[in-house]
PDB file of N, CA and C in Angstrom:
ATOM      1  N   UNK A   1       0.810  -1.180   0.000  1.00  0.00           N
ATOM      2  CA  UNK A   1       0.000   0.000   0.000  1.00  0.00           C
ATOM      3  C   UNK A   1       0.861   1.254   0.000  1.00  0.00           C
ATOM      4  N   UNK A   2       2.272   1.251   0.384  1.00  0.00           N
ATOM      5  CA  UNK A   2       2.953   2.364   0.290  1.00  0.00           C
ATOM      6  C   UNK A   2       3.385   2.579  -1.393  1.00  0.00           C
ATOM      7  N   UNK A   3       3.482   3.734  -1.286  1.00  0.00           N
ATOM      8  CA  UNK A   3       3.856   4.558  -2.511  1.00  0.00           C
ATOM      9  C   UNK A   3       5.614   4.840  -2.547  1.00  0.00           C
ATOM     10  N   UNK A   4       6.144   4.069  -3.630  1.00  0.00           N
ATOM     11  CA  UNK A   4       7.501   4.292  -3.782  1.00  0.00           C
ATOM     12  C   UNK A   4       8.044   4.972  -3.818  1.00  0.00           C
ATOM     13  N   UNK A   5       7.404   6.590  -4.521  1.00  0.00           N
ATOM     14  CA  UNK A   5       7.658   7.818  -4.599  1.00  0.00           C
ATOM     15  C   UNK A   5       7.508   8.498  -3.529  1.00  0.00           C
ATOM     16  N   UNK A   6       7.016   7.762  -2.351  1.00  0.00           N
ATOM     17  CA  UNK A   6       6.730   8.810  -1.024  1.00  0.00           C
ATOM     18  C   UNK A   6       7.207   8.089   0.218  1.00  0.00           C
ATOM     19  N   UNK A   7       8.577   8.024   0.276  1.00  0.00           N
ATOM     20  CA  UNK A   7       9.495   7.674   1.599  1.00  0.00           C
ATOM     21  C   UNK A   7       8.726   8.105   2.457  1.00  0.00           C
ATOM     22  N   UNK A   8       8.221   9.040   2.479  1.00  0.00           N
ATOM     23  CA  UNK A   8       7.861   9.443   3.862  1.00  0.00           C
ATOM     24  C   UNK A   8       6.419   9.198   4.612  1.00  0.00           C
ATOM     25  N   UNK A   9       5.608   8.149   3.406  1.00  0.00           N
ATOM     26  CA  UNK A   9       4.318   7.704   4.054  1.00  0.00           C
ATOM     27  C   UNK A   9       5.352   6.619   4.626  1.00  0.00           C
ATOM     28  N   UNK A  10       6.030   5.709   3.826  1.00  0.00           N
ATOM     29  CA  UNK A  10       6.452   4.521   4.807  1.00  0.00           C
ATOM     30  C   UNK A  10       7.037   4.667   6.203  1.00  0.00           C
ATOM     31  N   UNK A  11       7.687   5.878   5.952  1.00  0.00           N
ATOM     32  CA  UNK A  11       8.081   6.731   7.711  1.00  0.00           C
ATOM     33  C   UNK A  11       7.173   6.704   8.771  1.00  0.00           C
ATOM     34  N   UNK A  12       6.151   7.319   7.963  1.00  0.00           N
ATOM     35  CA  UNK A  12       4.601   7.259   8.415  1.00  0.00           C
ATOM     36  C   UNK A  12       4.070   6.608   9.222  1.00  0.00           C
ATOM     37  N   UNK A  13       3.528   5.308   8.255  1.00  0.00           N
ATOM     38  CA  UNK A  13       3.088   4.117   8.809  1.00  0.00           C
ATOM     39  C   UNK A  13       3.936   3.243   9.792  1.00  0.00           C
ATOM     40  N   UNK A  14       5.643   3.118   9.157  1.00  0.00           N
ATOM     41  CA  UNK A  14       6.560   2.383  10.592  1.00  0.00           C
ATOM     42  C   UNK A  14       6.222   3.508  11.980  1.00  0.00           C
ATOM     43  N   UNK A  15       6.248   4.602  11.653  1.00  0.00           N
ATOM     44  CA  UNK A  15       5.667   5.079  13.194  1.00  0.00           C
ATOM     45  C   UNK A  15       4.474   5.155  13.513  1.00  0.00           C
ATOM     46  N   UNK A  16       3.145   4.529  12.874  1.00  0.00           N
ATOM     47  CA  UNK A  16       2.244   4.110  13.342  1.00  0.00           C
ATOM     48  C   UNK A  16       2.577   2.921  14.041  1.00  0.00           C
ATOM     49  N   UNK A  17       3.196   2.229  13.515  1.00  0.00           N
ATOM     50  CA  UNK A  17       3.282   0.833  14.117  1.00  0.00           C
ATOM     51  C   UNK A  17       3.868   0.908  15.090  1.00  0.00           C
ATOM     52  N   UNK A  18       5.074   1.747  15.212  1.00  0.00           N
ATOM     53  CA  UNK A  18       6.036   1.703  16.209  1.00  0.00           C
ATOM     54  C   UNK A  18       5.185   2.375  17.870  1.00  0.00           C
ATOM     55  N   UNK A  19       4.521   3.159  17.459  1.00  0.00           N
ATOM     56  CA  UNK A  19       3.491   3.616  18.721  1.00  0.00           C
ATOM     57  C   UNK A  19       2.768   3.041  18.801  1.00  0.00           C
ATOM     58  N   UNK A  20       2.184   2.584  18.247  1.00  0.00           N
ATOM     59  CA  UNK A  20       1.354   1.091  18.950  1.00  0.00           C
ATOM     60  C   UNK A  20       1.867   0.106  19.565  1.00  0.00           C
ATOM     61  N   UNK A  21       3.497  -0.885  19.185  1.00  0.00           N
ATOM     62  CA  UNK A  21       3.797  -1.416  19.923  1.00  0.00           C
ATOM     63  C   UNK A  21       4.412  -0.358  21.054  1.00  0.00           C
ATOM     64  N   UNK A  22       4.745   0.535  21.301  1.00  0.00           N
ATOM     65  CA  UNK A  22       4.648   1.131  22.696  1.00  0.00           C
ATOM     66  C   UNK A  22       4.067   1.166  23.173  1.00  0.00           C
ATOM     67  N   UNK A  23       2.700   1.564  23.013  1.00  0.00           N
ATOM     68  CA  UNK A  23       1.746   1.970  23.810  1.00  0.00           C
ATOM     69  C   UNK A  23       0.998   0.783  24.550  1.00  0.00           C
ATOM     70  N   UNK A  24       1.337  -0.344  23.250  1.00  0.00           N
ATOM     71  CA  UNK A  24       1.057  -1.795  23.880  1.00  0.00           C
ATOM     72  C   UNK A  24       2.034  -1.794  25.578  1.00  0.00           C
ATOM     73  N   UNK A  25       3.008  -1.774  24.858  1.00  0.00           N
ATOM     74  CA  UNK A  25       4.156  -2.353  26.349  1.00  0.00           C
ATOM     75  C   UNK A  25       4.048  -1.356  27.098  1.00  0.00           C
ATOM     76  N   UNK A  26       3.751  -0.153  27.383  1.00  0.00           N
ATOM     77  CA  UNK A  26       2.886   1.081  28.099  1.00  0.00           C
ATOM     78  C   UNK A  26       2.331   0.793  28.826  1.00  0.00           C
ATOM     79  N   UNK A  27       1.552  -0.140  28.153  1.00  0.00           N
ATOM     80  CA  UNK A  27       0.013  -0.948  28.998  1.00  0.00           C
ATOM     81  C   UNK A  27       0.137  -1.697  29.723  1.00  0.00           C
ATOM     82  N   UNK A  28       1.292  -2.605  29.038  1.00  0.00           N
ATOM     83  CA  UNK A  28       1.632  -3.632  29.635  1.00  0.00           C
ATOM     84  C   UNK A  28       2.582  -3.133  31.539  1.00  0.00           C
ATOM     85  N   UNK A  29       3.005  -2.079  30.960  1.00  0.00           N
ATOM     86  CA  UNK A  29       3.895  -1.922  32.197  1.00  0.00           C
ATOM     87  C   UNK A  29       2.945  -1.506  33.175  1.00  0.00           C
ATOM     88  N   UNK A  30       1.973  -0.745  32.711  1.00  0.00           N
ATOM     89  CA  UNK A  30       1.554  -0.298  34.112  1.00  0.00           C
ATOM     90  C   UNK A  30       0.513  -0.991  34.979  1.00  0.00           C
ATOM     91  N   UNK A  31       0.137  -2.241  33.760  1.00  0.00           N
ATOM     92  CA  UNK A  31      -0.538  -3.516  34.600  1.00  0.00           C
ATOM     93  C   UNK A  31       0.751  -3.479  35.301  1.00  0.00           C
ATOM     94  N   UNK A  32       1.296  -4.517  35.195  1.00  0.00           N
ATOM     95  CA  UNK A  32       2.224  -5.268  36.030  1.00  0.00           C
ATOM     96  C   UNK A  32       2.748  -4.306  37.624  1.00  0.00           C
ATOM     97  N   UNK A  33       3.137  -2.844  37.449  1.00  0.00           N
ATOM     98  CA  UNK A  33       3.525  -2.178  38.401  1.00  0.00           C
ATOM     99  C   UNK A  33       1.975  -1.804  39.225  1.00  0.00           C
ATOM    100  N   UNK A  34       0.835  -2.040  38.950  1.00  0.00           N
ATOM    101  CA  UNK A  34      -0.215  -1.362  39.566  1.00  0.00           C
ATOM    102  C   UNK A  34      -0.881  -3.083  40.430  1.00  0.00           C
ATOM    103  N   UNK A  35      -0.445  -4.437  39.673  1.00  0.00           N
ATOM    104  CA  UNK A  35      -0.438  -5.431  40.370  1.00  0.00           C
ATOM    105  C   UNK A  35       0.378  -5.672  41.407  1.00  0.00           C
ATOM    106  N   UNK A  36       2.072  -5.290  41.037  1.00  0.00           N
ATOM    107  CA  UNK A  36       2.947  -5.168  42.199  1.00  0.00           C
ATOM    108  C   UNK A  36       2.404  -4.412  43.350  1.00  0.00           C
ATOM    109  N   UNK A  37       2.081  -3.129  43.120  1.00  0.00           N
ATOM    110  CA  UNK A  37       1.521  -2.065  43.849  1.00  0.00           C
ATOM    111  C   UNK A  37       0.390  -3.258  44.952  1.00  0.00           C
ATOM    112  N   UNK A  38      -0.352  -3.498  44.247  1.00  0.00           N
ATOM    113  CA  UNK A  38      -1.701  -4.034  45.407  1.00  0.00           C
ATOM    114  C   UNK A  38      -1.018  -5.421  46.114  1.00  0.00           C
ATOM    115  N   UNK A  39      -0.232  -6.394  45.554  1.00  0.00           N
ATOM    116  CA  UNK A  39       0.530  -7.643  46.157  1.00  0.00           C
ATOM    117  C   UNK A  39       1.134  -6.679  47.287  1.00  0.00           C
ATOM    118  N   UNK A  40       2.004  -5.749  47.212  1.00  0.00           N
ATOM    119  CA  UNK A  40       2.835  -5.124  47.945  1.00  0.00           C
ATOM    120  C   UNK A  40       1.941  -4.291  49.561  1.00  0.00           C
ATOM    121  N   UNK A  41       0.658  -3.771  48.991  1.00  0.00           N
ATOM    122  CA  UNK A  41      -0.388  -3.600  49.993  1.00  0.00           C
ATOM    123  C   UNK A  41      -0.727  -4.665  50.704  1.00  0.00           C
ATOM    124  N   UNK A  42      -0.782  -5.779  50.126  1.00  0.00           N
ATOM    125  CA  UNK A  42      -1.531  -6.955  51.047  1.00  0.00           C
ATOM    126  C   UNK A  42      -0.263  -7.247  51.473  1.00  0.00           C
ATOM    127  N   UNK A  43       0.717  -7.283  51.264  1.00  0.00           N
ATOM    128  CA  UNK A  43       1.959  -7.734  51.956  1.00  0.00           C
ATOM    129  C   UNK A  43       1.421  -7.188  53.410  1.00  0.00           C
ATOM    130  N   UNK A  44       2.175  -5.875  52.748  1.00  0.00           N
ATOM    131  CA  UNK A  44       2.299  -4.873  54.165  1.00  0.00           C
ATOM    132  C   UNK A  44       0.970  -5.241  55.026  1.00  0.00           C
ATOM    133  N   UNK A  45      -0.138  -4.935  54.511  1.00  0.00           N
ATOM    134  CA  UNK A  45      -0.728  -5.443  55.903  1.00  0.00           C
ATOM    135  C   UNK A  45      -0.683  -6.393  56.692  1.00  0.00           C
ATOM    136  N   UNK A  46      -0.432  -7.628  55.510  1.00  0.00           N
ATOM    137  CA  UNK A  46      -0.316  -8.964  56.381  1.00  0.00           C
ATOM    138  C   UNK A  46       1.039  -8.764  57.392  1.00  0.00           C
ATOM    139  N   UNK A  47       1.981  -7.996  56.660  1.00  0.00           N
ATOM    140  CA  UNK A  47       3.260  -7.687  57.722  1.00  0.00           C
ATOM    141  C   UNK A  47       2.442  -6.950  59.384  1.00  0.00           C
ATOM    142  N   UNK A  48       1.832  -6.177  58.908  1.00  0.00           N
ATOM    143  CA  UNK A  48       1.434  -5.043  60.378  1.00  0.00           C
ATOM    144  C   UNK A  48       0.666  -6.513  61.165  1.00  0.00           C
ATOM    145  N   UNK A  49      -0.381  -7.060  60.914  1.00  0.00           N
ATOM    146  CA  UNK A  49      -1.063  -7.917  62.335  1.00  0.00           C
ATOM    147  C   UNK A  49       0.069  -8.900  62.651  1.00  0.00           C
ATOM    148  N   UNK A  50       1.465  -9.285  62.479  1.00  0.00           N
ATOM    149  CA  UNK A  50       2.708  -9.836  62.628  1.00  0.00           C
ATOM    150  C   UNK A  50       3.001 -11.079  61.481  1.00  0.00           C
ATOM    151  N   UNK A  51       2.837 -10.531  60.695  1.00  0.00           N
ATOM    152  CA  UNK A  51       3.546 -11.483  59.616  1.00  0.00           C
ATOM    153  C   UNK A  51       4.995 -11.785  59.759  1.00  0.00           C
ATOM    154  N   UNK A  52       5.769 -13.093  59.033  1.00  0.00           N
ATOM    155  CA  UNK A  52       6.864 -13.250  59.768  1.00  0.00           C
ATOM    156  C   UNK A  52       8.261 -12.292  59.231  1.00  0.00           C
ATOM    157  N   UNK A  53       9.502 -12.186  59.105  1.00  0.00           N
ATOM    158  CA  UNK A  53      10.558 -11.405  58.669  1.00  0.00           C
ATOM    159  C   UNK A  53       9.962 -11.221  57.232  1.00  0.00           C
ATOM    160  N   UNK A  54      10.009 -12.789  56.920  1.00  0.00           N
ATOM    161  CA  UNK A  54      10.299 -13.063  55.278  1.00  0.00           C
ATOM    162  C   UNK A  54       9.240 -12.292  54.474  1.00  0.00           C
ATOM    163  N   UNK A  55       8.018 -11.661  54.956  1.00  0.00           N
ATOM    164  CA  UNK A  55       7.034 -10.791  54.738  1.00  0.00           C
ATOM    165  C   UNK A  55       7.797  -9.454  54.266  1.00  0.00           C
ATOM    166  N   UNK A  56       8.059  -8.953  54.998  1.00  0.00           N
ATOM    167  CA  UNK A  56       9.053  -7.659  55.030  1.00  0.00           C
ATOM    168  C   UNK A  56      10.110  -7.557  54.212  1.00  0.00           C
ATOM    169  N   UNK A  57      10.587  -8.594  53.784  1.00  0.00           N
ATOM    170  CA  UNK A  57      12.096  -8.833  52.527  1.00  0.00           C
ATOM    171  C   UNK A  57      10.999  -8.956  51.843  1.00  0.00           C
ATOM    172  N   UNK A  58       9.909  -9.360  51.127  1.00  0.00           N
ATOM    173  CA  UNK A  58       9.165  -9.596  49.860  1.00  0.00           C
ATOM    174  C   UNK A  58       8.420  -8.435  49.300  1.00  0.00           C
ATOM    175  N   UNK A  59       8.507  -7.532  50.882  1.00  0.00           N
ATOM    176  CA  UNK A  59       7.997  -5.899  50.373  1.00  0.00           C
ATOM    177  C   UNK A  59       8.983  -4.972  50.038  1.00  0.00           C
ATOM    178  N   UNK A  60       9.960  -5.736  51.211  1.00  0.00           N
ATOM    179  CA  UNK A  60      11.471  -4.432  50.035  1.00  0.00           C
ATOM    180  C   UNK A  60      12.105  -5.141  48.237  1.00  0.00           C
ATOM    181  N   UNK A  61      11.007  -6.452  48.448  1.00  0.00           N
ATOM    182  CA  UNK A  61      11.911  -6.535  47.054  1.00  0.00           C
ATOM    183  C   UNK A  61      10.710  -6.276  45.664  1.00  0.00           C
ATOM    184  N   UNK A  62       9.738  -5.857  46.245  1.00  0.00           N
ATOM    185  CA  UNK A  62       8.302  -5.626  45.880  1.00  0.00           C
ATOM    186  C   UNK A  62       8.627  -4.381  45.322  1.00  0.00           C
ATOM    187  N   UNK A  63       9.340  -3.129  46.123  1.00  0.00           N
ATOM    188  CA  UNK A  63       9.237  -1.900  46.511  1.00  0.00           C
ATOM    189  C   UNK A  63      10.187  -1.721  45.468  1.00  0.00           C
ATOM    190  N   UNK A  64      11.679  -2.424  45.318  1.00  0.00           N
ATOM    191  CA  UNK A  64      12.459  -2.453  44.499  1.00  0.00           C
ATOM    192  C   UNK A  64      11.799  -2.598  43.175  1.00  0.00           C
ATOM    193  N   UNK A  65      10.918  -3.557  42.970  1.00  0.00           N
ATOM    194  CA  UNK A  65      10.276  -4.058  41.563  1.00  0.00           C
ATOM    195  C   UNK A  65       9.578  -2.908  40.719  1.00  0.00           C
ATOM    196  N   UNK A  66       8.820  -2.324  41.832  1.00  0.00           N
ATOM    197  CA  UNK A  66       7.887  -0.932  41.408  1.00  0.00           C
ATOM    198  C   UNK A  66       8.915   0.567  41.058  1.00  0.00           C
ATOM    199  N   UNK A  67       9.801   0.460  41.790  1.00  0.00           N
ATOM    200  CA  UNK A  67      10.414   1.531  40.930  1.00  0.00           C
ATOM    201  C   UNK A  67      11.307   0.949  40.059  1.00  0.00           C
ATOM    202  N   UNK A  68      11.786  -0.266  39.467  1.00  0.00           N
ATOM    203  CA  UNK A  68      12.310  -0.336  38.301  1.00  0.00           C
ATOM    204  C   UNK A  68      11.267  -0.433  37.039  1.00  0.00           C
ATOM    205  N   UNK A  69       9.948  -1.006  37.656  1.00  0.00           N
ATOM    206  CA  UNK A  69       8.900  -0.416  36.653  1.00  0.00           C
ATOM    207  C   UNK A  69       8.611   0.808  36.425  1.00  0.00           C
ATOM    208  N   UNK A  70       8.222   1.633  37.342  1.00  0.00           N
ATOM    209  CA  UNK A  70       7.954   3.024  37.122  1.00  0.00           C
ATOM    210  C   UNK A  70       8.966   3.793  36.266  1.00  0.00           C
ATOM    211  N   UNK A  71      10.587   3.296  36.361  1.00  0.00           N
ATOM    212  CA  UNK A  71      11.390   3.828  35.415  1.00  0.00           C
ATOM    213  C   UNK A  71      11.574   3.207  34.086  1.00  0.00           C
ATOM    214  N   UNK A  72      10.737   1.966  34.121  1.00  0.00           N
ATOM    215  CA  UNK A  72      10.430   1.653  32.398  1.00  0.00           C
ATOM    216  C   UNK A  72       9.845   2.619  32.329  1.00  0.00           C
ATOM    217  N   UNK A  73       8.230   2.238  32.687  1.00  0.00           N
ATOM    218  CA  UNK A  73       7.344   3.264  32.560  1.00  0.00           C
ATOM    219  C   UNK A  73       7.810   5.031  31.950  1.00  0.00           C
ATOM    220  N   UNK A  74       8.456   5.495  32.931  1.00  0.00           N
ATOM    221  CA  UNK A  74       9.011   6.859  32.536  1.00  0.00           C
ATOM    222  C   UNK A  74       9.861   6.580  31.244  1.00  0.00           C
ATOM    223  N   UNK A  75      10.645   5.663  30.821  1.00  0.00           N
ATOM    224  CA  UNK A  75      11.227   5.805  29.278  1.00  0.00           C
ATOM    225  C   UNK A  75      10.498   5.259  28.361  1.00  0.00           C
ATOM    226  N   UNK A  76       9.290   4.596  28.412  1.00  0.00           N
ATOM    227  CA  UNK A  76       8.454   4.633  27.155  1.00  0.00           C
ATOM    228  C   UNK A  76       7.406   5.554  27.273  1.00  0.00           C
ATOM    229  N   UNK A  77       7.215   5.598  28.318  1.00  0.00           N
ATOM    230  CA  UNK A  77       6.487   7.226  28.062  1.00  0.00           C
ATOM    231  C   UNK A  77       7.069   8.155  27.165  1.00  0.00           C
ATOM    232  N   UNK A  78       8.769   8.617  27.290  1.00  0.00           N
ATOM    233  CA  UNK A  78       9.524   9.224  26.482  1.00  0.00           C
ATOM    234  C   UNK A  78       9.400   9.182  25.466  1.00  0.00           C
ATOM    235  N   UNK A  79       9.504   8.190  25.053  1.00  0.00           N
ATOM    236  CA  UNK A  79       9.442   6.947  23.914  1.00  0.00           C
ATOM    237  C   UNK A  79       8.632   7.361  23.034  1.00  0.00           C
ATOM    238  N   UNK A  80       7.108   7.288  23.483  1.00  0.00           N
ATOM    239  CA  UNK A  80       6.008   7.781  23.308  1.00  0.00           C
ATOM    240  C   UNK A  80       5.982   9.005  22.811  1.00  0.00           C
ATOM    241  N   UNK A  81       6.274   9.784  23.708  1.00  0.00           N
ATOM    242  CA  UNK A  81       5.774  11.553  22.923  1.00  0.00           C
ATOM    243  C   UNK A  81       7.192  11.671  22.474  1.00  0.00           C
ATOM    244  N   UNK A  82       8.058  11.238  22.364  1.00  0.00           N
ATOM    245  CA  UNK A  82       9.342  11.665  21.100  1.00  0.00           C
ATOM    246  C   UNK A  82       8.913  10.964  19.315  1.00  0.00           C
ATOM    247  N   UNK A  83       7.891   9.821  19.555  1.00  0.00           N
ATOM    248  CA  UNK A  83       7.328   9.291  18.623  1.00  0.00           C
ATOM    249  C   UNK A  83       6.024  10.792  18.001  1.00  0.00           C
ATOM    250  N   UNK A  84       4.894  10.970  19.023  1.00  0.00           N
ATOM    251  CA  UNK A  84       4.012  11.702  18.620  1.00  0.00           C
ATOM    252  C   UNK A  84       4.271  12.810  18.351  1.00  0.00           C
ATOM    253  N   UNK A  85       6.073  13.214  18.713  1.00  0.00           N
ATOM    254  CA  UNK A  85       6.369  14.938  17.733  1.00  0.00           C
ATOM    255  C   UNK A  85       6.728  14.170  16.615  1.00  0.00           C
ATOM    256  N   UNK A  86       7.276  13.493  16.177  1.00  0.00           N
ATOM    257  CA  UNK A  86       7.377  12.877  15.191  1.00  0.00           C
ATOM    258  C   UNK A  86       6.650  12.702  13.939  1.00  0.00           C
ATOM    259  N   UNK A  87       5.526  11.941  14.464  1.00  0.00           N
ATOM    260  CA  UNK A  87       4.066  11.821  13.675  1.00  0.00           C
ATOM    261  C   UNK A  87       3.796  13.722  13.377  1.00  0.00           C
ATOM    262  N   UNK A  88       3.861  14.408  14.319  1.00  0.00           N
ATOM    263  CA  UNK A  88       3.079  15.853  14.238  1.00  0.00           C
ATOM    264  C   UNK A  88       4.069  16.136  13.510  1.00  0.00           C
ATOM    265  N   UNK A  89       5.015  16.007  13.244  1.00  0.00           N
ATOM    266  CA  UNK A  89       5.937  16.973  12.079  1.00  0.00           C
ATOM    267  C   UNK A  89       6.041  16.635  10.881  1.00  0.00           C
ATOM    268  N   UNK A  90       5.344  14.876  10.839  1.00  0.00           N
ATOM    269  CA  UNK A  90       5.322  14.408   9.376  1.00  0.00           C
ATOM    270  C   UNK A  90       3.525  14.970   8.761  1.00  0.00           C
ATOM    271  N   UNK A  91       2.773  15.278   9.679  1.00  0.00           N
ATOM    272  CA  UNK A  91       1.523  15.596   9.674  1.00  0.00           C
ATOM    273  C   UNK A  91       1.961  16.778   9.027  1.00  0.00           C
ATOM    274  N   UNK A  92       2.564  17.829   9.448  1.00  0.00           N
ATOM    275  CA  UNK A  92       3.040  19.285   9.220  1.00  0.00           C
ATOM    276  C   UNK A  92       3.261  19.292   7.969  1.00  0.00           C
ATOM    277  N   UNK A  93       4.395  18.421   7.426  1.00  0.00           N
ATOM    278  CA  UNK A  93       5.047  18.226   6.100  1.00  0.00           C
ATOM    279  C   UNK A  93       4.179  18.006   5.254  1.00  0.00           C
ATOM    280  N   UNK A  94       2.774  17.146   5.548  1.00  0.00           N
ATOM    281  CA  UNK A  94       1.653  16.390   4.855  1.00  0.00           C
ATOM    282  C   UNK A  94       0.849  17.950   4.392  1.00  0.00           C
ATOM    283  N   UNK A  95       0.882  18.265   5.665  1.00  0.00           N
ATOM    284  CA  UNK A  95      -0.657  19.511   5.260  1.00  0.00           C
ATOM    285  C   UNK A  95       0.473  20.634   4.223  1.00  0.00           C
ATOM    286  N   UNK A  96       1.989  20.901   4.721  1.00  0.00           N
ATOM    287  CA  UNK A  96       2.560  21.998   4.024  1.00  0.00           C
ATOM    288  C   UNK A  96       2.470  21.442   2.193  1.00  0.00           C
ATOM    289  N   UNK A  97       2.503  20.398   2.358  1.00  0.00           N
ATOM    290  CA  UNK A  97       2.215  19.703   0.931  1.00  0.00           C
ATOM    291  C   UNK A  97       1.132  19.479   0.020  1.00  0.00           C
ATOM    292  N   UNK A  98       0.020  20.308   0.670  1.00  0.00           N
ATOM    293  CA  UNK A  98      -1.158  20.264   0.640  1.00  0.00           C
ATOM    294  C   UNK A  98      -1.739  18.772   0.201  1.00  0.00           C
ATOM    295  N   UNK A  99      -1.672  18.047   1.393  1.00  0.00           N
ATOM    296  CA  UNK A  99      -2.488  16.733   1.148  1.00  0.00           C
ATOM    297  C   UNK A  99      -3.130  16.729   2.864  1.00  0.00           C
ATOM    298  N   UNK A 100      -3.970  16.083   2.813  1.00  0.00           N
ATOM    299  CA  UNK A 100      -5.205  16.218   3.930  1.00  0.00           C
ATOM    300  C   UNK A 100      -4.582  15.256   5.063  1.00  0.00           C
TER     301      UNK A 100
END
């Protein structure tokens, strides 16, 4: 469907694709850190009515888990809107070219 003469729809479309699989693994991350998040709540409480040590090592390594997610998280976010100036400047080029 791409046009040979127009490098820059195929630009186009690979960064359609390419933000979608981000936004996929986007998704994906912030399941996983918002599941850590609630495992890590029931920890801790079960820690407070006296859960045993090994409770307490599974929340610092819980605690560890969530911010190495949250710092995926923060670089495909990046990821993300360095993609959507992207798209907006090939959009720019599209309309300066007068095509819709």
């Amino acid at each position: 469907m791409s046009n040979p003469g127009r490098p820059d729809l195929a630009a186009f479309q690979e960064l359609q694709f390419l933000i979608y699989q981000v936004g996929e693994e986007l998704s994906g991350f912030r399941k996983r850190a918002h599941t850590a998040e609630q495992r890590l709540k029931a920890i801790a409480t079960g820690a407070a009515v006296g859960a045993p040590l090994a409770a307490e090592e599974r929340v610092a390594q819980l605690e560890a888990e969530t911010e190495r997610l949250r710092a995926r998280l923060a670089a495909a976010e990046a990821r993300v809107a360095a993609m959507l100036d992207q798209v907006r400047f090939l959009r720019q080029q599209h309309v300066l070219e007068g095509e819709p």
